[in-house]
Protein backbone atom coordinates (compact mmCIF):
# COMPACT_ATOMS: atom_id res chain seq x y z
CA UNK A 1 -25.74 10.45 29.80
CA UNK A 2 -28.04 9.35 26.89
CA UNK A 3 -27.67 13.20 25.79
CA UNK A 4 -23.86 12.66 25.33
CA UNK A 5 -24.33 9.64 23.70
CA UNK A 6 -26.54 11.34 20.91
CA UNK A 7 -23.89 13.80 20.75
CA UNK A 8 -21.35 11.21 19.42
CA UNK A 9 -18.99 12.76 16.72
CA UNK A 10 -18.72 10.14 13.55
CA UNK A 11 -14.88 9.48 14.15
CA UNK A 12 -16.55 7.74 17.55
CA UNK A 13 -19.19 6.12 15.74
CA UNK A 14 -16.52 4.63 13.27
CA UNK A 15 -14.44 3.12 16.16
CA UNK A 16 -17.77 1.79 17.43
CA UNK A 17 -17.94 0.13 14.25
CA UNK A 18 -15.32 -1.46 13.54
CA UNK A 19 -14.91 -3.17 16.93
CA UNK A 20 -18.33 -4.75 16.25
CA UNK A 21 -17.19 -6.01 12.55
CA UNK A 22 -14.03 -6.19 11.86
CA UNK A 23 -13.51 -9.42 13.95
CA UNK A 24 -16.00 -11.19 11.29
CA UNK A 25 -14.14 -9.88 8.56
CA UNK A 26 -12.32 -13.11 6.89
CA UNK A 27 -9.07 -10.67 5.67
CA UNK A 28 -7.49 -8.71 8.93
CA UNK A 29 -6.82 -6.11 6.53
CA UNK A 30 -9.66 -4.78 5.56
CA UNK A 31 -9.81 -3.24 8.84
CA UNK A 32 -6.40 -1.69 7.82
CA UNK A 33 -7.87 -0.50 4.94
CA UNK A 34 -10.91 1.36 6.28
CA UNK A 35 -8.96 2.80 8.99
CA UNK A 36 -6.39 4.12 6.12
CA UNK A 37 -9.50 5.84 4.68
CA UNK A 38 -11.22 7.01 7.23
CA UNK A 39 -7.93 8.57 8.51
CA UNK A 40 -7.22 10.12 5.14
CA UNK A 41 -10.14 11.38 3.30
CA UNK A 42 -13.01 11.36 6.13
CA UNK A 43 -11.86 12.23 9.58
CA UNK A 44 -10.46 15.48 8.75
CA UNK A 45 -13.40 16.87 7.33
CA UNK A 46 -16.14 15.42 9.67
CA UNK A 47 -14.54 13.28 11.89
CA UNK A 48 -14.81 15.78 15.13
CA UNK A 49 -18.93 16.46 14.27
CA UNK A 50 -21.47 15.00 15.66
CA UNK A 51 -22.71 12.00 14.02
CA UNK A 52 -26.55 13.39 14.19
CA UNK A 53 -25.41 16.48 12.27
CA UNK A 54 -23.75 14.61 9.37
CA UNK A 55 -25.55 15.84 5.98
CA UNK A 56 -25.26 15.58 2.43
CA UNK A 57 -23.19 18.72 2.21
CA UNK A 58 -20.94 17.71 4.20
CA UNK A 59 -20.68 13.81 2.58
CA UNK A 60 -20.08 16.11 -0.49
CA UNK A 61 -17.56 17.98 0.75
CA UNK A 62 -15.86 14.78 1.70
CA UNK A 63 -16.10 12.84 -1.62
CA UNK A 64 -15.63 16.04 -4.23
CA UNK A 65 -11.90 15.96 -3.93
CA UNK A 66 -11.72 12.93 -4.81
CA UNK A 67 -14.60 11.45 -7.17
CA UNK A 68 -13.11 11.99 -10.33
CA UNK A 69 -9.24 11.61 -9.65
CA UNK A 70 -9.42 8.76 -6.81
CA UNK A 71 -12.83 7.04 -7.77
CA UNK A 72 -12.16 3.67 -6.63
CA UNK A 73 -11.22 4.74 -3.46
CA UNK A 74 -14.10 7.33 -3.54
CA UNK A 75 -16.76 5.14 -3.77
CA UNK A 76 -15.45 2.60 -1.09
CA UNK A 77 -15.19 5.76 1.17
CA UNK A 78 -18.75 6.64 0.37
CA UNK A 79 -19.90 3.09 0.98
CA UNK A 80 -18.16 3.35 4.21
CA UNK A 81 -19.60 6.57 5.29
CA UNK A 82 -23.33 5.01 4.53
CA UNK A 83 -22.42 2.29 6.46
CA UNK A 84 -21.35 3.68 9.46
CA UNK A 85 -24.27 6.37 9.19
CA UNK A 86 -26.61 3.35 9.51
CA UNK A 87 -25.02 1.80 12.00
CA UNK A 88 -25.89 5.48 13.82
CA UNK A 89 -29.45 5.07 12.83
CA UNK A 90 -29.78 1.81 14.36
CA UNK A 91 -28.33 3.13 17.12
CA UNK A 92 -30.79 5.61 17.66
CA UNK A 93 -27.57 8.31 17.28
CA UNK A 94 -29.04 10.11 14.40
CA UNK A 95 -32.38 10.01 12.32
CA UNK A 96 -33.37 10.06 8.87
CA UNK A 97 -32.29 9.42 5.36
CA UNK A 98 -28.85 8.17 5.12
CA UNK A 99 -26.92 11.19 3.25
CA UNK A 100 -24.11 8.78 1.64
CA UNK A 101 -26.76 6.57 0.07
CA UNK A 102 -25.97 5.78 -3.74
CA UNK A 103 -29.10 5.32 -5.49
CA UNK A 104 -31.87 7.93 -5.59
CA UNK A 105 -29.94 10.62 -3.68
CA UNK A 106 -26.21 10.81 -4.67
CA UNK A 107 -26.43 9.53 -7.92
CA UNK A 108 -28.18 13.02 -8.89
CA UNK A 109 -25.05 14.74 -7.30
CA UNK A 110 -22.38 12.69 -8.51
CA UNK A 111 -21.30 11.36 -11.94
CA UNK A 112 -21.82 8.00 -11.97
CA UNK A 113 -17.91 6.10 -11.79
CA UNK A 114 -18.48 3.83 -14.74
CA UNK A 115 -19.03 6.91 -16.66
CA UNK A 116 -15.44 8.88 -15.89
CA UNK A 117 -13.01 8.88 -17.76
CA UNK A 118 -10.37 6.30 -16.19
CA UNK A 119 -6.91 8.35 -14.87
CA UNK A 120 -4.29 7.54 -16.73
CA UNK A 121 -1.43 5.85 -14.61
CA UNK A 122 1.39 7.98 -13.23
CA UNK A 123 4.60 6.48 -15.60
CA UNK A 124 6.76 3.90 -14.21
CA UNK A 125 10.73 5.45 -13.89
CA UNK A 126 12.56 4.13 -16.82
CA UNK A 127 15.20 0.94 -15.93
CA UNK A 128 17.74 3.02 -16.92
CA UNK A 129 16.73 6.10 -14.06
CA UNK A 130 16.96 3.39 -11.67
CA UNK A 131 20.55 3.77 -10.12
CA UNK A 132 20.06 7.59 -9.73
CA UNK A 133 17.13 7.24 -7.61
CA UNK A 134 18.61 4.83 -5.39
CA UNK A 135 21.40 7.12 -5.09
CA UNK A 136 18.92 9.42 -4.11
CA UNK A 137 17.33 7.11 -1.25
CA UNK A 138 20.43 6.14 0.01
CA UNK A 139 21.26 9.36 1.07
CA UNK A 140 17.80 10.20 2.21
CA UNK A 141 16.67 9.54 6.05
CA UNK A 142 14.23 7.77 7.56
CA UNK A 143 12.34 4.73 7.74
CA UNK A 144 10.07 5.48 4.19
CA UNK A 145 13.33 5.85 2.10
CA UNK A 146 14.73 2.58 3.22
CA UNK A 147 11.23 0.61 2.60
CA UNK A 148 11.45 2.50 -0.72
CA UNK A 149 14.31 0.87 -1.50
CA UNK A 150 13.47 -2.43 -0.33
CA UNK A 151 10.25 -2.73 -2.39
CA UNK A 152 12.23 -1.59 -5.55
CA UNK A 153 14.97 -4.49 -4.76
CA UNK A 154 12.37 -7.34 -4.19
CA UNK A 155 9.63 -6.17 -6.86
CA UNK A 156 7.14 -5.95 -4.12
CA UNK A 157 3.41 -3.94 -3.95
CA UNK A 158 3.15 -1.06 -1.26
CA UNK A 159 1.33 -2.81 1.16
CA UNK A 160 3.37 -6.11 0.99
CA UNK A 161 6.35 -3.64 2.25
CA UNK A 162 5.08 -1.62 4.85
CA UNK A 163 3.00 -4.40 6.16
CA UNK A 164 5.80 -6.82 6.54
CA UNK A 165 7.03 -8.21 9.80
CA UNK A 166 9.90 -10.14 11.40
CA UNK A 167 9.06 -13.16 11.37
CA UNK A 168 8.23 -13.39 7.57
CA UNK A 169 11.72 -12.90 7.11
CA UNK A 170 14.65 -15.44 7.09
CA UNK A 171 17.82 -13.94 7.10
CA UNK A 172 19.69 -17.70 6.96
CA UNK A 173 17.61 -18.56 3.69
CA UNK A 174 17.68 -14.97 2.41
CA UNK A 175 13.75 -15.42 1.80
CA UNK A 176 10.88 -13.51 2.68
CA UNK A 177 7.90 -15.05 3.11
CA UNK A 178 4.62 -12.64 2.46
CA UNK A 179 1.20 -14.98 3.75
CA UNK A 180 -1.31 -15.49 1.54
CA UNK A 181 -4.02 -13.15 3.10
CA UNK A 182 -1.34 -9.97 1.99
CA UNK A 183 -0.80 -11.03 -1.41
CA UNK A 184 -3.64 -9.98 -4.22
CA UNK A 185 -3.52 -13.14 -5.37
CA UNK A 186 -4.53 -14.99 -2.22
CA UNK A 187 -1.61 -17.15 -2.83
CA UNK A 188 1.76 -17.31 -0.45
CA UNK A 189 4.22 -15.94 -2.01
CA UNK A 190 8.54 -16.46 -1.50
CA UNK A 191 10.56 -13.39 -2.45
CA UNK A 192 14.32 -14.11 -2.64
CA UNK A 193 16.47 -11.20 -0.99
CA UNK A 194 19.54 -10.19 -2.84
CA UNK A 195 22.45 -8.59 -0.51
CA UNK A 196 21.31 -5.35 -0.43
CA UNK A 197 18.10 -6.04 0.75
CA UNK A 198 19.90 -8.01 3.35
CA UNK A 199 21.80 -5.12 4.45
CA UNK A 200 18.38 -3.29 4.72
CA UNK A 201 17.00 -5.79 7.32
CA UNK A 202 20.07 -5.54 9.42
CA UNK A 203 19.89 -1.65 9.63
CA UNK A 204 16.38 -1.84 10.53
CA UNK A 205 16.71 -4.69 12.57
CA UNK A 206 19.50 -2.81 14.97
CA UNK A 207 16.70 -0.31 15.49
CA UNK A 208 13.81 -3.11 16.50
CA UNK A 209 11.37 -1.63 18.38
CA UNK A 210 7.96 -3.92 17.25
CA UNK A 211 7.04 -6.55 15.21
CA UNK A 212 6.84 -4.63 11.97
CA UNK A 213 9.91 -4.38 9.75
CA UNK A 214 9.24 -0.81 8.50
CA UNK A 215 7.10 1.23 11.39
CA UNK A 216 5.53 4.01 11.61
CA UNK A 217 6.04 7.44 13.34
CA UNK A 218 4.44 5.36 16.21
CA UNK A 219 6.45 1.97 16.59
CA UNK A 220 3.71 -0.16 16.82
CA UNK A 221 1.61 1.56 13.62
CA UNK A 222 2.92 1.22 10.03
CA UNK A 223 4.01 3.45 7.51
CA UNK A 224 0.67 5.30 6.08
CA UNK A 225 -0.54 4.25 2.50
CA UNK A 226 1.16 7.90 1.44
CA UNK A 227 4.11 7.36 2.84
CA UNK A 228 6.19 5.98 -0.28
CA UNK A 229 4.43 9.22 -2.65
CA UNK A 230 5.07 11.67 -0.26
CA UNK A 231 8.79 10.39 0.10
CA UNK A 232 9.10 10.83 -4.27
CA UNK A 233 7.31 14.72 -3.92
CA UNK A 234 9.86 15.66 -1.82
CA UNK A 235 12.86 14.35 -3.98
CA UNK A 236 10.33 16.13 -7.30
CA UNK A 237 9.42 12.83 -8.46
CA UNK A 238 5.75 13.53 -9.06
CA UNK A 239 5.09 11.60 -11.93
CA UNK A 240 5.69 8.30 -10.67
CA UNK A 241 3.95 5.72 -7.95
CA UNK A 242 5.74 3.22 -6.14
CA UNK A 243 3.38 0.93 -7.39
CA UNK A 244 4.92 2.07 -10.74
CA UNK A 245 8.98 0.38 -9.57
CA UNK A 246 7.43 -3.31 -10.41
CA UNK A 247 6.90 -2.12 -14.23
CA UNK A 248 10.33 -1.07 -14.12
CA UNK A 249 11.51 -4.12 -12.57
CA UNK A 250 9.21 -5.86 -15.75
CA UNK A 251 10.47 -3.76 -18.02
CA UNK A 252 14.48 -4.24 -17.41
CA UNK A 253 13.83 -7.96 -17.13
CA UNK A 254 12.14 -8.42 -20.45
CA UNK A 255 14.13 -5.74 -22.27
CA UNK A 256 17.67 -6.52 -21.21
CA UNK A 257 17.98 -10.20 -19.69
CA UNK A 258 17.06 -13.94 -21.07
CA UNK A 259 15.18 -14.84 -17.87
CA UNK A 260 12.46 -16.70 -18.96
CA UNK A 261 8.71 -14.91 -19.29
CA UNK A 262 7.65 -17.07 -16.34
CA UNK A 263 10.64 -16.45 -14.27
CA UNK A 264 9.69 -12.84 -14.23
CA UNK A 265 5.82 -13.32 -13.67
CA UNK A 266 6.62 -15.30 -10.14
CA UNK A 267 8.96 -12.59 -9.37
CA UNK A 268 5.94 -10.11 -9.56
CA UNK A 269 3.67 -13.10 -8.21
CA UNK A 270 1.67 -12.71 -11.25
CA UNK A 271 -0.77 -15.93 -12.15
CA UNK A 272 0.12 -16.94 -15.33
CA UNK A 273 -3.21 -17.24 -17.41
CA UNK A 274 -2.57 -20.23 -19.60
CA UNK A 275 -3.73 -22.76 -17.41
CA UNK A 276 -1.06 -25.85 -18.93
CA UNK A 277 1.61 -23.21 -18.96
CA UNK A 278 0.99 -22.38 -14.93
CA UNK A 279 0.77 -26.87 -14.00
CA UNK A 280 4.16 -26.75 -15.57
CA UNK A 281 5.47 -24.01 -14.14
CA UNK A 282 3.96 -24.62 -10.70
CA UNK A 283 7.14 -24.65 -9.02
CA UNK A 284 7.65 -21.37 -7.25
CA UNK A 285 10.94 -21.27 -9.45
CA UNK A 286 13.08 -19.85 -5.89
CA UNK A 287 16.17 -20.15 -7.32
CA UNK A 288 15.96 -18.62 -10.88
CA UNK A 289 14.02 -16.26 -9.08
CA UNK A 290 17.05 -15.74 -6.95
CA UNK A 291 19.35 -14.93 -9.89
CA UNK A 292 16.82 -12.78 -11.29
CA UNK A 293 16.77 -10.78 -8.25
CA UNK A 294 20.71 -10.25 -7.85
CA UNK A 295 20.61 -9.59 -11.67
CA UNK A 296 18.17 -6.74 -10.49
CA UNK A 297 20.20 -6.11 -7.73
CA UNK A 298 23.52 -5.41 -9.38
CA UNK A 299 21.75 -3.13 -11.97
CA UNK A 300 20.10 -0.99 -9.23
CA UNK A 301 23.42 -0.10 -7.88
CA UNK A 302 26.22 -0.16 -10.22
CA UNK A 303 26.16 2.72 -13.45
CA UNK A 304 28.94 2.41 -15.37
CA UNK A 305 30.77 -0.12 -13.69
CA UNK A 306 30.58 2.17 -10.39
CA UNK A 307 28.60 0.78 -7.48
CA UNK A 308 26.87 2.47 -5.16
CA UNK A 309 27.30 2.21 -1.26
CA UNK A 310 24.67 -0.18 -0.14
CA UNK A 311 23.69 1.37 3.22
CA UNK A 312 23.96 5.30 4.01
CA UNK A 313 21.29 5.99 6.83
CA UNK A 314 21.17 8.70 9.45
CA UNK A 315 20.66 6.37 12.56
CA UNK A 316 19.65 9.25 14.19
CA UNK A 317 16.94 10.23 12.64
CA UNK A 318 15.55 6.42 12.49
């Protein structure tokens, strides 16, 4: 028994982990967020090996890929990995130096991150590309292409969207309501839903299955963190992020309407820096915000005085 124990593969160890911290963790999604990681970049590598046999190499091997091109989110996977190696120590499931420490050991291996060069940004799709895409979605199937669309129509972040369950959502009002512990600014924020992202919510909501808006392959899981990019590979949009949609949406709004510069900024749920500017405006402006967003609306979906249709889903293959 104790032999199978030292024989514990890190994927285990990680599990073991997380049950013991993650309920002190103030944010319920930083669990999320490690398990995103580990799942992406770590488990497939060393996730199945023992956690004894866990070496430098082999951290290597898990943080090369991705040190100069992903290097925030390569050295919260490395800090990660060190932690859950020492958790193994303590556990008497491994011995000796921790291979993932920083200083001293890696630090000779690895270029320091505050030396690289930072990526550039994959471009935001011009306001005026907007329409085609949507096309695009709307005859696309699945679950992704529909949240897709829905964080393009309401301006949202990535994790906002696939994060998002029923009960944020009033269809009466036409509001969604993301809590503060989702939103980057630690700050509640109301997004008003034009019609299309109405007609969104309905389709999904016919196919209900959990409390999540926008699930998963499994119904009670949500959409991965890669969902959204790989959805744009396959339709050969490589050189754009969903993140990228809200600088469109900032973009259209400043170039081609008169909403107010504050108007726009709560739409993205931006803080505005000017600290008299924000008391005035500290109104969560719902309903200019509202016309903003069916302004929005109406451009994603009409070219030329042509609309497009608003729903066109393969239930099927929901």
């Amino acid at each position: 028994m104790a032999e199978n124990r030292k024989s514990q593969s890190f994927e285990d160890c990680a599990n073991d982990y997380l049950k013991t911290h993650s309920s002190a963790w103030k944010n319920p999604k930083h669990r999320q967020q490690w398990e995103n990681t580990l799942s992406s970049y770590v488990y497939p590598i060393i996730g199945k090996l023992s956690v004894k046999d866990i070496n430098t190499h082999l951290v290597k091997k898990v943080l090369d890929p991705i040190w100069t091109t992903k290097t925030e989110t390569a050295t919260r996977v490395r800090g990660r990995i060190e932690r859950i190696l020492d958790w193994a120590t303590v556990q008497e499931l491994r011995q000796g130096e921790n291979p993932a420490r920083w200083k001293g050991h890696l630090d000779h291996l690895l270029p320091a991150p505050t030396k690289l060069k930072r990526v550039q940004h994959h471009k935001a799709l011009p306001y005026q590309d907007i329409y085609e895409l949507m096309q695009e979605l709307a005859s696309a199937d699945g679950t992704s292409a529909l949240g897709l669309r829905f964080l393009i129509l309401t301006a949202a972040r990535s994790g906002e969207v696939r994060l998002a369950i029923w009960n944020e959502i009033d269809l009466e009002k036409k509001t969604w309501t993301i809590p503060a512990d989702r939103m980057k600014a630690g700050k509640e924020h109301i997004v008003p839903l034009c019609s299309q992202a109405i007609e969104i919510l309905k389709t999904m909501e016919k196919y209900r299955e959990s409390d999540l808006i926008f699930p998963g392959t499994k119904k009670d899981r949500p959409l991965s963190d890669m969902a959204f990019t790989q959805l744009l590979r396959r339709l050969d949009k490589t050189d754009i992020t969903a993140h990228g949609f809200r600088s469109s949406f900032r973009d259209w709004a400043g170039e081609t309407t008169a909403f107010p510069r504050e108007v726009i900024e709560a739409a993205l749920a931006h803080q505005l820096k000017d600290k008299t500017e924000a008391a005035y405006f500290r109104s969560n402006l719902l309903e200019k915000r509202r016309k903003l967003m069916d302004a929005w609306d109406k451009h994603c979906r009409t070219i030329s005085g042509k609309a497009m249709n608003i729903i066109k889903f393969d239930t099927a293959k929901l």
